[in-house]
Structure formats: structure tokens, C-alpha cells
N, C-alpha and C. Protein backbone atom coordinates (compact mmCIF):
# COMPACT_ATOMS: atom_id res chain seq x y z
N UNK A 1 -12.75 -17.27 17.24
CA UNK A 1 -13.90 -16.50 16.79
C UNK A 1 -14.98 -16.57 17.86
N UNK A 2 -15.46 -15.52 17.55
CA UNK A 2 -16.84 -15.36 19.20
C UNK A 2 -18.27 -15.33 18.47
N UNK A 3 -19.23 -14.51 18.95
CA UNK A 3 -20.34 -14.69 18.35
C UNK A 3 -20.78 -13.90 18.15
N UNK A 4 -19.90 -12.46 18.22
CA UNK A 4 -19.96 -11.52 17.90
C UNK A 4 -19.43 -11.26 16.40
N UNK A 5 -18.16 -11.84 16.24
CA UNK A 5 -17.38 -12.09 14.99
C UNK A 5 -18.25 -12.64 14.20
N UNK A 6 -18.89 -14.13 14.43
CA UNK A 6 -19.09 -14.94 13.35
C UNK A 6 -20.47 -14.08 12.95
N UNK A 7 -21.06 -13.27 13.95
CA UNK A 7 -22.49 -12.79 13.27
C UNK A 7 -21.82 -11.55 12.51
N UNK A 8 -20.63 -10.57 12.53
CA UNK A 8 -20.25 -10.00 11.51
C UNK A 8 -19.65 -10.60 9.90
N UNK A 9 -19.36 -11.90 10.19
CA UNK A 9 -19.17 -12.20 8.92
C UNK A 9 -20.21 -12.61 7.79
N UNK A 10 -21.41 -13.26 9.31
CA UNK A 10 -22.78 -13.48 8.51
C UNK A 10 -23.45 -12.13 7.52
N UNK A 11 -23.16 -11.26 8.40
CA UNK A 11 -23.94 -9.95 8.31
C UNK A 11 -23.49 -9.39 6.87
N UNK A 12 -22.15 -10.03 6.64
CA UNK A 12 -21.20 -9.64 5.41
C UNK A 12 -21.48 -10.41 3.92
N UNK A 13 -21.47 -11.37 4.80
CA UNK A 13 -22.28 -12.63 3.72
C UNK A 13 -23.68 -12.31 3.15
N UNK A 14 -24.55 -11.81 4.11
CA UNK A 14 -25.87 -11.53 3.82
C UNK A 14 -25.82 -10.20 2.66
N UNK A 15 -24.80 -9.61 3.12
CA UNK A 15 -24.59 -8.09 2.13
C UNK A 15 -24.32 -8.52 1.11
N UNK A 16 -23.59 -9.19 0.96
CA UNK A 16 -23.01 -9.46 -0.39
C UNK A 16 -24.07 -10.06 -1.64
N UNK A 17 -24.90 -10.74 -1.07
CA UNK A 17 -25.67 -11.44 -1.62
C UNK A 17 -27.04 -10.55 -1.95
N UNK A 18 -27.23 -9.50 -1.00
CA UNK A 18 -28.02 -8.10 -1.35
C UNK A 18 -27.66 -7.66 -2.16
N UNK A 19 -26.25 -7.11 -2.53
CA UNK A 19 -25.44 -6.25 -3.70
C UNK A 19 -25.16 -6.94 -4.89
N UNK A 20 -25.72 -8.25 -4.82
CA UNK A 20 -25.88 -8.80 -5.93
C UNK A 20 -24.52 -9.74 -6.68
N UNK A 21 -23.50 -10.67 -5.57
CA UNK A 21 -22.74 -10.93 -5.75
C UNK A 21 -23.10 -12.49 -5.74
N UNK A 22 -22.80 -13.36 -6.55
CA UNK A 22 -23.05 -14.63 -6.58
C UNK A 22 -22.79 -15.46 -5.89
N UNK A 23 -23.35 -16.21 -4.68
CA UNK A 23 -23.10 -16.91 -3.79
C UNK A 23 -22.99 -18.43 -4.33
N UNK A 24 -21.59 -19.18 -4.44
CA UNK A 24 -21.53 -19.92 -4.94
C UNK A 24 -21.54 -21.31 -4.35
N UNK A 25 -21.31 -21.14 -3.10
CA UNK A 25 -20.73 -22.36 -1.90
C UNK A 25 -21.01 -21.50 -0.51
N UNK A 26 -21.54 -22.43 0.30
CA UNK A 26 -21.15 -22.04 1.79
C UNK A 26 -22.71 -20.84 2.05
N UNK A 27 -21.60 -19.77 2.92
CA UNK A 27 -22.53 -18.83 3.30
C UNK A 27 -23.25 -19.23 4.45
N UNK A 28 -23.19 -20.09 5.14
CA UNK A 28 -24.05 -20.32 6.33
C UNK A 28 -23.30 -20.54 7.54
N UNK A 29 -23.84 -20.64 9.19
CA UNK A 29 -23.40 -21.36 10.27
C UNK A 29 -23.57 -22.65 10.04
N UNK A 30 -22.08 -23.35 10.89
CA UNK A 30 -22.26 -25.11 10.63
C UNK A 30 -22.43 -25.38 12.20
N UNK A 31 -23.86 -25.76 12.26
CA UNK A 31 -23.92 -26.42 13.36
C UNK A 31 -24.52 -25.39 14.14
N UNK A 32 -24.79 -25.99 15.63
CA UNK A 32 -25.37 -24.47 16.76
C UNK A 32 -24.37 -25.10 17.77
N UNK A 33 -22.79 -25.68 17.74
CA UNK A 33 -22.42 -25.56 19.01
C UNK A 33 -21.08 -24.59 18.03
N UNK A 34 -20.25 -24.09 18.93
CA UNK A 34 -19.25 -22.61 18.38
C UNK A 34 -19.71 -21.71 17.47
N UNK A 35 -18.71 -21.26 16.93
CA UNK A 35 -19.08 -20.26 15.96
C UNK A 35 -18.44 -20.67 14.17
N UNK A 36 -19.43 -21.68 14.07
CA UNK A 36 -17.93 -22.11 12.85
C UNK A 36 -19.36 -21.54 11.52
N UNK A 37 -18.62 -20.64 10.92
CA UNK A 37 -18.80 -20.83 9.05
C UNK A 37 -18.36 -21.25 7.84
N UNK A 38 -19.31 -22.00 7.03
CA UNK A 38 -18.96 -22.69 6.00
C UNK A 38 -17.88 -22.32 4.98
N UNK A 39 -16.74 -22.82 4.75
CA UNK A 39 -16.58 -21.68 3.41
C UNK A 39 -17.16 -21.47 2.29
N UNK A 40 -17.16 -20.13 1.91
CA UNK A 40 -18.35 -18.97 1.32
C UNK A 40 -17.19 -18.59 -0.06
N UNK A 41 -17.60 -19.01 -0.95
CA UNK A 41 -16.87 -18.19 -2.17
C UNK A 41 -18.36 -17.28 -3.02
N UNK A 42 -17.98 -16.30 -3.24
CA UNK A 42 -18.84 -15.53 -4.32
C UNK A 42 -18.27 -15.19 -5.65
N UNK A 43 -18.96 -15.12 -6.83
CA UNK A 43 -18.76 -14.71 -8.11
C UNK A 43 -19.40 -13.36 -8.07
N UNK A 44 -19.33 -13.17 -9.62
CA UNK A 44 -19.35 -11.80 -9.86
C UNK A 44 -19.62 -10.85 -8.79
N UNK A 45 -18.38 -10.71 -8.89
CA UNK A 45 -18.01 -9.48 -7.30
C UNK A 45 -17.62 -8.35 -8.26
N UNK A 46 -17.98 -7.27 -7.76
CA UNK A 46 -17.77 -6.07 -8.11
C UNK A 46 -17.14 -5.12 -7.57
N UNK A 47 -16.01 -4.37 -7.34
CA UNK A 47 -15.20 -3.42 -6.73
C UNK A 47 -15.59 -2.79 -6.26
N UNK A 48 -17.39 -2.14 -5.97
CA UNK A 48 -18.02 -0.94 -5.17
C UNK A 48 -18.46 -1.95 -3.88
N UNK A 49 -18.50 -3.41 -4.31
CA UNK A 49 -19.00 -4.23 -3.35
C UNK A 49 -18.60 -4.09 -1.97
N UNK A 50 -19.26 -4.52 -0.44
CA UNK A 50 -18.83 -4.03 0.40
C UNK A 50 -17.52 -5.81 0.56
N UNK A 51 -18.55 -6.60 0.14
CA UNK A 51 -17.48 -7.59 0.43
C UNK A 51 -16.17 -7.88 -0.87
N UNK A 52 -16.00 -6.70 -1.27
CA UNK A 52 -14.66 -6.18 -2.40
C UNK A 52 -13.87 -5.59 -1.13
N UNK A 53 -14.26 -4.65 -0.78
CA UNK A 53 -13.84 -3.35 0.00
C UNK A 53 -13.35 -3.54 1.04
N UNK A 54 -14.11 -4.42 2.07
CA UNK A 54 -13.62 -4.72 3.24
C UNK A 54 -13.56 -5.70 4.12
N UNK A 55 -12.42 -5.85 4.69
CA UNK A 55 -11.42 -7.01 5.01
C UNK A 55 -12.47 -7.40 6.28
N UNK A 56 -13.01 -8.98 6.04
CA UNK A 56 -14.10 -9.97 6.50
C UNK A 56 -13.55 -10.72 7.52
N UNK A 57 -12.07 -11.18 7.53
CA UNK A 57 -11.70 -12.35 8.70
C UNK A 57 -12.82 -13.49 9.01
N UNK A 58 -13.01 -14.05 7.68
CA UNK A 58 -13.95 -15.59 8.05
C UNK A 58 -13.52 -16.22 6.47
N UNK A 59 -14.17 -16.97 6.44
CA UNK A 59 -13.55 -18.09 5.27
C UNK A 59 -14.55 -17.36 4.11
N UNK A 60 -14.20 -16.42 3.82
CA UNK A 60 -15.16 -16.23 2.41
C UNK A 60 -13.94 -15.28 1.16
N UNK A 61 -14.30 -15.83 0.27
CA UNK A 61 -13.69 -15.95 -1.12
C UNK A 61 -14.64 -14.76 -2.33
N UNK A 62 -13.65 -14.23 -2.56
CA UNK A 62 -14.37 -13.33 -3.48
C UNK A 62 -13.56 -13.65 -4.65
N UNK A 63 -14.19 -13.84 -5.78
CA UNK A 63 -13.95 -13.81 -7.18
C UNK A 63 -14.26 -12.12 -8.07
N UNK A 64 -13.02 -12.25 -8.77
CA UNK A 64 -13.70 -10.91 -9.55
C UNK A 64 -12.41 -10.83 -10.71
N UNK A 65 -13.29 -10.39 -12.31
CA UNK A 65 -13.01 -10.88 -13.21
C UNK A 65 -12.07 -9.51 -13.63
N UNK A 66 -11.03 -10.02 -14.73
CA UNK A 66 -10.11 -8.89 -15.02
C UNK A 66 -10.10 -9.22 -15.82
N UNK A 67 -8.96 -7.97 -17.18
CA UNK A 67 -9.03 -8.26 -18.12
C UNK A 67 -7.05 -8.59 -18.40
N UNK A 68 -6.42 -7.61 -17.68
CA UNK A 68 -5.02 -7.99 -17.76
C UNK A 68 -4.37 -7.49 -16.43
N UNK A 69 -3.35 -8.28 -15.94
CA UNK A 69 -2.39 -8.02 -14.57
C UNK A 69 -2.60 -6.45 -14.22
N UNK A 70 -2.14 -5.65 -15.29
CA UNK A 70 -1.96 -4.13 -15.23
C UNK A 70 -3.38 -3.40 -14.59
N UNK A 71 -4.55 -3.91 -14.85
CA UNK A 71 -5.87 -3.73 -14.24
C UNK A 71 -5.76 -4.15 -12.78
N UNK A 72 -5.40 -5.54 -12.38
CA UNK A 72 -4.88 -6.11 -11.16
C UNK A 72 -4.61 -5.34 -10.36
N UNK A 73 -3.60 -5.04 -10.73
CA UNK A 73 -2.33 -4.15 -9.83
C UNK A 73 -3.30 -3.02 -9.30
N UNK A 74 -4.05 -1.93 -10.10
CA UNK A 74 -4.49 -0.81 -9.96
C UNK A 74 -5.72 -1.00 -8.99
N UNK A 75 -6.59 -2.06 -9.33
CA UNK A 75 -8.06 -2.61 -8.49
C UNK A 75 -6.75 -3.17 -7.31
N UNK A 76 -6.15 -3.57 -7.54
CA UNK A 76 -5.88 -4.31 -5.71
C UNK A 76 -5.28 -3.39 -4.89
N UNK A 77 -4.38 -1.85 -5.31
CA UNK A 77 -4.12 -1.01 -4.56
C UNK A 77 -5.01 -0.17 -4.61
N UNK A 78 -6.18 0.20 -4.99
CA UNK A 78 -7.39 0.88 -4.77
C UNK A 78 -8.56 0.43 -3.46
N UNK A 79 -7.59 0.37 -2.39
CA UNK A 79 -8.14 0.04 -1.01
C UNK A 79 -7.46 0.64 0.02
N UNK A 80 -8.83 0.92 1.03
CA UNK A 80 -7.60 1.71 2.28
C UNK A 80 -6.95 0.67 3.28
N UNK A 81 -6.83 -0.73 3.03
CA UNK A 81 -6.46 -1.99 3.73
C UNK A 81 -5.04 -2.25 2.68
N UNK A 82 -4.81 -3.60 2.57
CA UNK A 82 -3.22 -4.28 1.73
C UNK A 82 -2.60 -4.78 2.71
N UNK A 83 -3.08 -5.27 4.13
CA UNK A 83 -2.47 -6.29 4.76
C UNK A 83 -1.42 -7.28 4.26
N UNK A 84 -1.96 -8.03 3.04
CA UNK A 84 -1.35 -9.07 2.63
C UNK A 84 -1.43 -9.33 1.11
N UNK A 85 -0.92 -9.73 0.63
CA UNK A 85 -1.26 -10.29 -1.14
C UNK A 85 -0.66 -11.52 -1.58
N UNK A 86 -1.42 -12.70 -1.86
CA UNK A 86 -1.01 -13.33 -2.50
C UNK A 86 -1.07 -13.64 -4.32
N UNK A 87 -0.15 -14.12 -4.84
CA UNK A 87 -0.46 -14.42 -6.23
C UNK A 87 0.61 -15.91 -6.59
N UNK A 88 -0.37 -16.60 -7.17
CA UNK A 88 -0.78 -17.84 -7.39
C UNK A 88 -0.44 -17.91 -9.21
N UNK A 89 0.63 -18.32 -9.57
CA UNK A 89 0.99 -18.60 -10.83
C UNK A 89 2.29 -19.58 -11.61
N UNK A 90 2.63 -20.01 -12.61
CA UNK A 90 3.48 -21.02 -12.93
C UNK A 90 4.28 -20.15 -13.78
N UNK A 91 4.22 -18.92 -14.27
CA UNK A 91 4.51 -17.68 -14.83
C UNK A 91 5.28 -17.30 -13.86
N UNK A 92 6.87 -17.48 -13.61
CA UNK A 92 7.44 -16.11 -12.75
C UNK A 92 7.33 -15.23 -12.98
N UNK A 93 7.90 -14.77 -14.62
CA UNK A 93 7.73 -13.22 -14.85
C UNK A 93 6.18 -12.68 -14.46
N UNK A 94 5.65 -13.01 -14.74
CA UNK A 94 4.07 -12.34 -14.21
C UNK A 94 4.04 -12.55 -12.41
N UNK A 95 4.51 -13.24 -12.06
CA UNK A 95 4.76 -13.05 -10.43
C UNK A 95 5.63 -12.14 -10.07
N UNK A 96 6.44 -11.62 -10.84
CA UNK A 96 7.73 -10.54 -10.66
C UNK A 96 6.59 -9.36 -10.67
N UNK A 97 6.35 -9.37 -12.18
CA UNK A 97 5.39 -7.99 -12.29
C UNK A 97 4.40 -7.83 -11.13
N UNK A 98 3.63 -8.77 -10.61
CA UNK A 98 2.77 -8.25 -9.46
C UNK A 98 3.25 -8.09 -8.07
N UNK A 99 4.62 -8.95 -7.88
CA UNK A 99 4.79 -8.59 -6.71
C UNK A 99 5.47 -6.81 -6.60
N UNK A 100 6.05 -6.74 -8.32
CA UNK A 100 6.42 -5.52 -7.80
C UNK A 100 5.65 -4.74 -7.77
N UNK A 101 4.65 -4.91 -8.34
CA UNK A 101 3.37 -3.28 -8.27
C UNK A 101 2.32 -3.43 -7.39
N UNK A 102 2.24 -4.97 -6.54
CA UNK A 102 1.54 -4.34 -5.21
C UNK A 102 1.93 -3.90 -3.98
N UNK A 103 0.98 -2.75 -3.43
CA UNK A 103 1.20 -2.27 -2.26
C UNK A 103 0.62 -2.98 -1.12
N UNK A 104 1.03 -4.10 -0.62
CA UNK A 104 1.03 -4.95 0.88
C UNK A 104 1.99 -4.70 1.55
N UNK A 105 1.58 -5.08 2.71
CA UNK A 105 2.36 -5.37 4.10
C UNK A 105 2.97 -6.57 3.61
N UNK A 106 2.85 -7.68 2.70
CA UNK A 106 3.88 -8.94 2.69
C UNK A 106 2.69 -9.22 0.90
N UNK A 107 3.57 -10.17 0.66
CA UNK A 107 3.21 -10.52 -0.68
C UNK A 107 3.98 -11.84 -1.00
């Protein structure tokens, strides 16, 4: 990361927290020697959000609340990105269902 990068992720961080997304942890530079940022998780994130929308490359965590998988599926392919997807569960069948209905590059 350069210092060009880490001030775009700041810049992202700072947005987020404009648009009204809950900054829960982190959010800052550590230190003044490299370019290192804290990790940054936010709550109530919202899908118009810019840090919903678009792909950040720094340690920040977006939370955002659903009501069932089938909502999932539809909010996570409602992006012009899908690099990657992970899903995190002790439920195979519900890992079946999402891996099959998202659209990533790997999952």
C-alpha cells in the first residue's frame, strides 16, 4: 500500500461515516511511519452506501442486516464488482443455497 492508497481508503472511511454508517472499531492511520490502517468495521450499512457499493482494498468491514438468504443472494449480486464471496456457516445446506445463487469470480 502507498499513500496514495491508504489516503483512498481514509477518504472511504470518512464517507461512510458522512452517509451515516456506524463506525464501530478502527477507522484511523496507525502510526506516521508507512501506510498502515486500523481495522475499520461499520454497522448499519446501507446498500445506497458508497462503502456498500464499492470495492475499498483496506481492512474495513461492512455489516448490513437481512432478513433471509434469498434477500442475500439478490443485495450481493446487485453490484457492478463480485470479485469474490465468502460465506461463513455450520449449515451446509444454506452454504449450498448461496454458493449456488452467487455471482463471483470464486466463492
Amino acid at each position: 500500500v502507498d499513500e496514495s492508497q491508504m489516503n483512498k481508503i481514509l477518504s472511504m472511511i470518512e464517507g461512510g461515516k458522512a452517509q451515516g454508517a456506524k463506525l464501530e472499531i478502527g477507522g484511523e492511520r496507525i502510526g506516521d511511519k508507512g501506510y498502515f490502517i486500523a481495522p475499520t468495521v461499520f454497522a448499519d450499512v446501507k446498500d445506497d452506501m458508497t462503502i456498500a457499493r464499492e470495492e475499498i482494498f483496506g481492512p474495513v468491514q461492512q455489516i448490513l442486516k437481512f432478513s433471509d438468504l434469498d434477500e442475500v443472494i439478490k443485495r450481493a449480486n446487485n453490484t457492478d464488482y463480485g470479485l469474490a464471496a465468502a460465506v461463513f456457516t455450520k449449515d451446509i445446506d444454506k452454504a449450498n443455497h448461496m454458493i449456488q445463487g452467487l455471482r463471483a469470480g470464486t466463492v
